[in-house]
C-alpha atoms as a PDB file:
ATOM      1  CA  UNK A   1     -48.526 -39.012 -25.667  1.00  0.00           C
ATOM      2  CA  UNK A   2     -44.670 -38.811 -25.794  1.00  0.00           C
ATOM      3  CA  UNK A   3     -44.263 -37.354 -28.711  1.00  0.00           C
ATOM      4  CA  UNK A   4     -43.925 -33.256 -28.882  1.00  0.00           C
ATOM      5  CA  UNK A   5     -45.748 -30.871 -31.533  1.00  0.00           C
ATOM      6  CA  UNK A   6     -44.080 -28.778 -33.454  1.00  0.00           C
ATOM      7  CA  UNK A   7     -44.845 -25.536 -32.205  1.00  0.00           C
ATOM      8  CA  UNK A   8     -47.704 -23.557 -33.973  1.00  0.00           C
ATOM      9  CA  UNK A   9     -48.678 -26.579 -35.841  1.00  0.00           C
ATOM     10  CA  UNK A  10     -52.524 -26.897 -36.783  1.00  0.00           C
ATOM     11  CA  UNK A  11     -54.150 -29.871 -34.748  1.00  0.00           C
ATOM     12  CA  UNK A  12     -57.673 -30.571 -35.512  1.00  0.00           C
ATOM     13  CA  UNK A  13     -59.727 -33.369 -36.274  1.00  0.00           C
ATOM     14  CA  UNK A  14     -59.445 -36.915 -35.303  1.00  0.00           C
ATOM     15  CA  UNK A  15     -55.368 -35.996 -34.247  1.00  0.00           C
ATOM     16  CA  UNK A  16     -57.119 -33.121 -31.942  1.00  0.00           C
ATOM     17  CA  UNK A  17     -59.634 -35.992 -30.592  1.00  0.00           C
ATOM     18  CA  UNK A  18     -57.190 -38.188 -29.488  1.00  0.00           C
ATOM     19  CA  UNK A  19     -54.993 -35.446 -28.126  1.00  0.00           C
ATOM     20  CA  UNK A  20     -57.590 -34.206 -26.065  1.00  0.00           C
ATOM     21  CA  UNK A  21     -58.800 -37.457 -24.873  1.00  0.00           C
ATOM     22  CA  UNK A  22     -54.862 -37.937 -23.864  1.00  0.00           C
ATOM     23  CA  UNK A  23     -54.473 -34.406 -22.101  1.00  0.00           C
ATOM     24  CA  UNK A  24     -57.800 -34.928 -20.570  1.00  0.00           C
ATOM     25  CA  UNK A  25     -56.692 -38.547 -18.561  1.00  0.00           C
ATOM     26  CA  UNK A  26     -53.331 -36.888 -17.546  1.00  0.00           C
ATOM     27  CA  UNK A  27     -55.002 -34.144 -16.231  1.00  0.00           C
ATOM     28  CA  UNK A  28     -57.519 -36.180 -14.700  1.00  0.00           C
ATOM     29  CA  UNK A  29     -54.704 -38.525 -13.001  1.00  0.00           C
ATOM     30  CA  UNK A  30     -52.863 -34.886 -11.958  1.00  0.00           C
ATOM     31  CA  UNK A  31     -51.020 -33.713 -13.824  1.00  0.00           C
ATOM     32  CA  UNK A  32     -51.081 -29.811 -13.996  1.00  0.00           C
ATOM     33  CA  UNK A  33     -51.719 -27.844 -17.214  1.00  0.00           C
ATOM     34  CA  UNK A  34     -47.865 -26.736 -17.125  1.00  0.00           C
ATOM     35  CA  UNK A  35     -46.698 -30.047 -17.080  1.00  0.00           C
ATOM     36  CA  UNK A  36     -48.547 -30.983 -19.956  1.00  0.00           C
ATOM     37  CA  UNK A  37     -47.634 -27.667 -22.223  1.00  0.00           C
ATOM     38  CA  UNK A  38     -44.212 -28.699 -21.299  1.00  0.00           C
ATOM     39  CA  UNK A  39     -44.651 -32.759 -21.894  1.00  0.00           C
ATOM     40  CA  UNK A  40     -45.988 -31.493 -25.727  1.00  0.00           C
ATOM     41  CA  UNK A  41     -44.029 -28.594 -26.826  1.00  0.00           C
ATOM     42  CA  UNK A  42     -47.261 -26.559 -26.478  1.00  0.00           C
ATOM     43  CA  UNK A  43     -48.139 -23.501 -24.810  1.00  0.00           C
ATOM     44  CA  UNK A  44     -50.408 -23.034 -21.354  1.00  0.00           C
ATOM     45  CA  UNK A  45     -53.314 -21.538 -23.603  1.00  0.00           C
ATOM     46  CA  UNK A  46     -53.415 -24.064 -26.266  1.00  0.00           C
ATOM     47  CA  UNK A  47     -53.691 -27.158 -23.131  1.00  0.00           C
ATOM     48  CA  UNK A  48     -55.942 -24.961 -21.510  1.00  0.00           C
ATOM     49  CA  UNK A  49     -58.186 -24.432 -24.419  1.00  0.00           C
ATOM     50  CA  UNK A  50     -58.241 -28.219 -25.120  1.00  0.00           C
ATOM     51  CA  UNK A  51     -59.275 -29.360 -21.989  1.00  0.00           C
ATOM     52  CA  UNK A  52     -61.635 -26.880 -22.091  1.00  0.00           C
ATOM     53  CA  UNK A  53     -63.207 -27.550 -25.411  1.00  0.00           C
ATOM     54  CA  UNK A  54     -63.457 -31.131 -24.145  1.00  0.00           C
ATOM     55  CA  UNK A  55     -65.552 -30.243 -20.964  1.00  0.00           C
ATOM     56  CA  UNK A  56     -63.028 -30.893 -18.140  1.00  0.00           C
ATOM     57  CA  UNK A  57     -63.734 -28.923 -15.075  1.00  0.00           C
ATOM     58  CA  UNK A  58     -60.432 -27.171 -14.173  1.00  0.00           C
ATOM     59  CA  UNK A  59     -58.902 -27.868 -10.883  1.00  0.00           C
ATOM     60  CA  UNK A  60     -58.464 -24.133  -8.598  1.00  0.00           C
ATOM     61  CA  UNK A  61     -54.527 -22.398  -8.325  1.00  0.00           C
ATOM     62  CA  UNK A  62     -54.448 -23.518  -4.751  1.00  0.00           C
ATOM     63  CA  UNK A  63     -52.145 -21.954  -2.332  1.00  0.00           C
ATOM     64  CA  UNK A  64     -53.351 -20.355   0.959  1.00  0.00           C
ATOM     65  CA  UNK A  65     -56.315 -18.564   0.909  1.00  0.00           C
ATOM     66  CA  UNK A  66     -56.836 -15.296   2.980  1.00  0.00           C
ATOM     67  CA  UNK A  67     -59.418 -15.231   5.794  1.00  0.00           C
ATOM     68  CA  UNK A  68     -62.062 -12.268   7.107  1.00  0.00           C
ATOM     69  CA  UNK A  69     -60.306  -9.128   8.523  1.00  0.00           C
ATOM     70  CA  UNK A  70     -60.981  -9.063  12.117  1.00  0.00           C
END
């Protein structure tokens, strides 16, 4: 989806459907939430929430994880 929303626009129904089904391949090829928000014009949450809502299991932060204390 190239095109941006306009900030704090409603999206639901069918429009919300396809939006998700677009966020949810990109995500699924990965790209990361932040990305997305920034690909759209929308905000972390509101990508979040979406692939959420459509039942994609979210990838971890990553990064270096700490060990036992010796």
């Amino acid at each position: 989806m190239a095109e941006t929303l306009k900030k704090g626009t409603r999206v639901t129904g069918a429009d919300r459907e396809k939006l998700a089904a677009d966020l949810k391949k990109r995500y699924a090829a990965g790209e990361s939430i932040r990305a997305l928000a920034a690909s759209t014009g929308r905000s972390y949450g509101f990508i979040h929430r979406i692939l959420s809502e459509s039942g994609v299991t979210l990838r971890g932060r990553g990064g270096a994880t700490r060990g036992k204390k010796r």
